[in-house]
Protein backbone atom coordinates (compact mmCIF):
# COMPACT_ATOMS: atom_id res chain seq x y z
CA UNK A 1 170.58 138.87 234.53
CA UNK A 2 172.53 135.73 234.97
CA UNK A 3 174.03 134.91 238.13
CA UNK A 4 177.46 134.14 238.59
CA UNK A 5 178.35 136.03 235.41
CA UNK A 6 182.38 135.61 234.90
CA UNK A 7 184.39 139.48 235.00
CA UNK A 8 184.53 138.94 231.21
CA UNK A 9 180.79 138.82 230.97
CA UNK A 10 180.19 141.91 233.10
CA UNK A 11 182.47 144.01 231.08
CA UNK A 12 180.90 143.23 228.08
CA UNK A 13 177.50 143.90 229.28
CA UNK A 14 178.33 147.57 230.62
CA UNK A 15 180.87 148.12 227.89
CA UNK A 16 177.40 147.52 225.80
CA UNK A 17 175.26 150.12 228.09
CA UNK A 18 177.93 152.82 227.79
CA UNK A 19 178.00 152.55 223.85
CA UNK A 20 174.35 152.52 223.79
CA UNK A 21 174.49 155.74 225.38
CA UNK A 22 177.03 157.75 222.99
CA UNK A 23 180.19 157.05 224.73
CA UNK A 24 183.60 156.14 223.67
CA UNK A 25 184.79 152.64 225.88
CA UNK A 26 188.17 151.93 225.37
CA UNK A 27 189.54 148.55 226.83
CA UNK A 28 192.55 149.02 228.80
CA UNK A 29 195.46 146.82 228.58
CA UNK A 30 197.73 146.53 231.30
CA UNK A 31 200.95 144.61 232.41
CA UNK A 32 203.05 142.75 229.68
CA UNK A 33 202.79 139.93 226.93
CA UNK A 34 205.71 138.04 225.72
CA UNK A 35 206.19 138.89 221.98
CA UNK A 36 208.69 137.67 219.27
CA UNK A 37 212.39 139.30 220.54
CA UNK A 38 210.88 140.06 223.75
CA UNK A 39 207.91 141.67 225.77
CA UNK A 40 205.41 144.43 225.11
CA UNK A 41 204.92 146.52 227.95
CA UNK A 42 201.14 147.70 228.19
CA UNK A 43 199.74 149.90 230.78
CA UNK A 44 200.85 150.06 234.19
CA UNK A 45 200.02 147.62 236.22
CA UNK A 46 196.96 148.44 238.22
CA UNK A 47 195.10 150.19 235.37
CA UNK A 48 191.59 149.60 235.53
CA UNK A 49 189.75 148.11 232.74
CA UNK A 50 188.07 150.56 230.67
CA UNK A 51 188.36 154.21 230.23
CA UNK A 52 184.57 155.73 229.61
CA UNK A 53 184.12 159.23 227.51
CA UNK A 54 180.77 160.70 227.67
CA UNK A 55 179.33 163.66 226.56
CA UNK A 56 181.34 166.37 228.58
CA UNK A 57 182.88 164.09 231.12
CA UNK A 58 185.30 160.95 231.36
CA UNK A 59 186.24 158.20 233.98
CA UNK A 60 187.70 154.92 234.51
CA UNK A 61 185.92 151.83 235.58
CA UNK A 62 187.76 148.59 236.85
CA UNK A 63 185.37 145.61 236.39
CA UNK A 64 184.57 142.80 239.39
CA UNK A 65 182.33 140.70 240.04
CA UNK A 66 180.27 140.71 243.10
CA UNK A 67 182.81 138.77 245.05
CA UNK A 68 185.87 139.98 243.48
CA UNK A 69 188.66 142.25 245.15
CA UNK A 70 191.34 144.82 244.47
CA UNK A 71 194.72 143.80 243.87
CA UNK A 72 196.77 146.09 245.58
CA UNK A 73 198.42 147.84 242.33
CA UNK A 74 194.61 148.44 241.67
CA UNK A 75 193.63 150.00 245.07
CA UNK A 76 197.41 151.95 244.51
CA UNK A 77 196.22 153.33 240.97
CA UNK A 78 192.79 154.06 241.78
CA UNK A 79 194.21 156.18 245.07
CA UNK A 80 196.52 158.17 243.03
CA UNK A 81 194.19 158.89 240.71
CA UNK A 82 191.26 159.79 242.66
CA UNK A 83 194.44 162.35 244.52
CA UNK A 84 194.39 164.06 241.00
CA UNK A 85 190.73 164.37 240.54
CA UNK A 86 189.68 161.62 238.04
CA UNK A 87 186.96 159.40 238.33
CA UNK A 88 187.38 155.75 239.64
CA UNK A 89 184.72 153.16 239.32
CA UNK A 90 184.25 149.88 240.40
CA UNK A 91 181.90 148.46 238.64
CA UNK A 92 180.13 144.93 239.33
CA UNK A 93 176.90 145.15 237.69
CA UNK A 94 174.58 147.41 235.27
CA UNK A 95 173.13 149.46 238.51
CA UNK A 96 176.84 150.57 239.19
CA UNK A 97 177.60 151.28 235.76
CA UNK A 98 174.47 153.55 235.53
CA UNK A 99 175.61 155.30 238.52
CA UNK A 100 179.00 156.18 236.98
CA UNK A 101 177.41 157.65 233.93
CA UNK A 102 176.56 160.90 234.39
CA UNK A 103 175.08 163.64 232.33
């Protein structure tokens, strides 16, 4: 594993692992983008990056790497969403996204 890996890199890599194991990754969008007439909003801010099905169970998984922190609309989300019983993840390397898969 390369050190220093950029968030980018990380995501891929797990995004990867999860596949290889059945599951359904979807990227998550979240924020806005500036469009022609205006913006698009995407998810709300504080969404974390990927939303993981596998067989019989889901969760969501917010990328970092080692060093990398919480925003607070990400801490905010992951709180309230933890409150309703879903699955929050953060995930900085393949050990951690191993450890969120589960069967």
């Amino acid at each position: 594993m390369k050190p220093d890996r950029s968030e980018t890199e990380i995501s891929a890599a797990i995004a990867a692992r999860w596949e290889a194991r059945g599951g359904v990754v979807t990227r998550m969008q979240s924020g806005r983008v500036k469009v022609r007439g205006g913006w698009m909003h995407l998810a709300s801010e504080g969404t974390p990056d990927r939303f993981v099905i596998g067989p019989g169970f889901c969760f969501w998984a917010e990328t970092k790497t080692p060093k990398g922190e919480l925003n607070t609309a990400q801490i905010s989300w992951h709180h309230r969403a933890r409150q309703l019983g879903q699955r929050v993840f953060v995930v900085r390397d393949e050990s951690a996204a191993d450890a969120a898969w589960v069967e």
